[in-house]
Protein backbone atom coordinates (compact mmCIF):
# COMPACT_ATOMS: atom_id res chain seq x y z
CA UNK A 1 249.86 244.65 34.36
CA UNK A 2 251.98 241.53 33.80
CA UNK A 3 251.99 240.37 37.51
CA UNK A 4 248.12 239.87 37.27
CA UNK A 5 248.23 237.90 34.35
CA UNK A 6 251.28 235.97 35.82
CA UNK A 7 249.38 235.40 38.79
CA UNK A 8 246.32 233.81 37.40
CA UNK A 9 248.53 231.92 34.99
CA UNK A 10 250.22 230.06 38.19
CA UNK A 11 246.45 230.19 39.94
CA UNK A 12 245.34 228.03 36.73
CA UNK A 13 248.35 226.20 36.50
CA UNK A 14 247.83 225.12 40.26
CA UNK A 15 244.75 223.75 39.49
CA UNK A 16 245.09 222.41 36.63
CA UNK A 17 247.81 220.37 38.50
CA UNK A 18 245.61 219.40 41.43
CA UNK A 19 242.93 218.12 39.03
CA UNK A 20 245.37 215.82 36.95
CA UNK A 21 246.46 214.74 40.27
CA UNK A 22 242.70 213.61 41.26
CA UNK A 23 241.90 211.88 38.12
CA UNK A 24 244.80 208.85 38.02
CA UNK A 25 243.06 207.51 41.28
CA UNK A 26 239.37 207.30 40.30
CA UNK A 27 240.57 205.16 37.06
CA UNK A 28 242.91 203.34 39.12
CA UNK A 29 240.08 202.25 41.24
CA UNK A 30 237.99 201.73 38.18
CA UNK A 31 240.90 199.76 36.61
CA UNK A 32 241.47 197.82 39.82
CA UNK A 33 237.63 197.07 39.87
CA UNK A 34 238.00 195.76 36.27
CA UNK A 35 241.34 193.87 36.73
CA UNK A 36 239.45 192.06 39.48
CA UNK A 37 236.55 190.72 37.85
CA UNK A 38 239.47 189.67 35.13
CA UNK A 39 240.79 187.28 37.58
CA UNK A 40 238.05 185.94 38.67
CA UNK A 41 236.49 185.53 35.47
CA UNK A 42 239.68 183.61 34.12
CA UNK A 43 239.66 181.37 37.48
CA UNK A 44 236.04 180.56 36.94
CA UNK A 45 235.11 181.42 40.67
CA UNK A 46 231.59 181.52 39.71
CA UNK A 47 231.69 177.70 38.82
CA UNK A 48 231.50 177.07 43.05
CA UNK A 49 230.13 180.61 43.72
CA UNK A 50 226.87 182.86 43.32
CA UNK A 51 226.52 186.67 43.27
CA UNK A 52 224.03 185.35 46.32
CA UNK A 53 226.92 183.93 47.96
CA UNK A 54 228.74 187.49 48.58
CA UNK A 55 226.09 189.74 49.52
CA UNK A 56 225.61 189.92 53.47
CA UNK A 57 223.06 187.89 55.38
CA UNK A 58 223.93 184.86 52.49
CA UNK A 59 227.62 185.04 53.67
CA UNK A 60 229.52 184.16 56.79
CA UNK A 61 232.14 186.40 56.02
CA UNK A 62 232.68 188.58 59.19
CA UNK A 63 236.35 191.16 58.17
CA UNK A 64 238.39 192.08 55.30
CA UNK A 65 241.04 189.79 56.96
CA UNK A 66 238.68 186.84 56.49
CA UNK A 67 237.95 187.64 53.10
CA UNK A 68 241.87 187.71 52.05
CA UNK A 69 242.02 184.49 53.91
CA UNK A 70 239.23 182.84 51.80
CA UNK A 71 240.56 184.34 49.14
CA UNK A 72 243.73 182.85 49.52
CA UNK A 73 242.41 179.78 50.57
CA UNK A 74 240.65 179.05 46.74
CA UNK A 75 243.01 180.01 45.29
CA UNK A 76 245.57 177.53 47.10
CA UNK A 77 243.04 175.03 46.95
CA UNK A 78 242.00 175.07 42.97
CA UNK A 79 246.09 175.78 42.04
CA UNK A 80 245.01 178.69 40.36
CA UNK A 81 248.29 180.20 40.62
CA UNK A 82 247.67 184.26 41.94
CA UNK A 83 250.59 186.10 43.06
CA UNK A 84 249.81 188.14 46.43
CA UNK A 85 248.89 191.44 44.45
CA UNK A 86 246.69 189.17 42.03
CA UNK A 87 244.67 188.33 45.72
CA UNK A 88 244.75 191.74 47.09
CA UNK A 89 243.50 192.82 43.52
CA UNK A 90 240.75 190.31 43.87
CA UNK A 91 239.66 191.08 47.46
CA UNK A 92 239.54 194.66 46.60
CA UNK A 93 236.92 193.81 44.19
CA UNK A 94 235.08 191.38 46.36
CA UNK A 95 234.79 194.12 49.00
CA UNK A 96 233.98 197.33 46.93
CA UNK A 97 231.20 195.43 44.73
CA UNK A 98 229.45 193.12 47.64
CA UNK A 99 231.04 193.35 51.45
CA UNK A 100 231.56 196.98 51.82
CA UNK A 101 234.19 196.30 54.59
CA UNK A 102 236.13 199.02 56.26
């Protein structure tokens, strides 16, 4: 009688496992998302850019290579003072909300 119950106690202790494994990633995508727009918002990208600017057909933006370049590029150019994850942070977010690149 005990094995059963010992069974399904490791059977829902598995899962329950797996499933607090899935969830960090999801809100560390949301976070990342969030943490994004942050950046931007405090660099005031908006003051040169549109949301028209990043959606395709209004953009010449071709890879994600060329968007970490651009990226890079602004914030170089305006001094605003990213470290390299602050820019990957930042392309993430320009990618998963308007380019969609691969």
């Amino acid at each position: 009688m005990k094995n059963p119950l010992l069974l399904l106690g490791a059977l829902l202790s598995a899962f329950t496992f797996h499933s607090a494994q899935a969830t960090p990633s999801s809100q560390s995508d949301s976070n990342n998302l969030h943490a994004g727009k942050q950046l931007m918002d405090q660099a005031r990208c908006m003051r040169c850019h549109s949301v028209m600017s990043f959606h395709a057909g209004y953009t010449k933006m071709e890879s994600l290579g060329n968007l970490k370049k651009q990226v890079k590029l602004c914030d170089s150019n305006l001094k605003v003072g990213w470290f390299d994850d602050e820019v990957d942070t930042v392309v993430d977010y320009l990618n998963q909300t308007y380019y969609h690149f691969k």
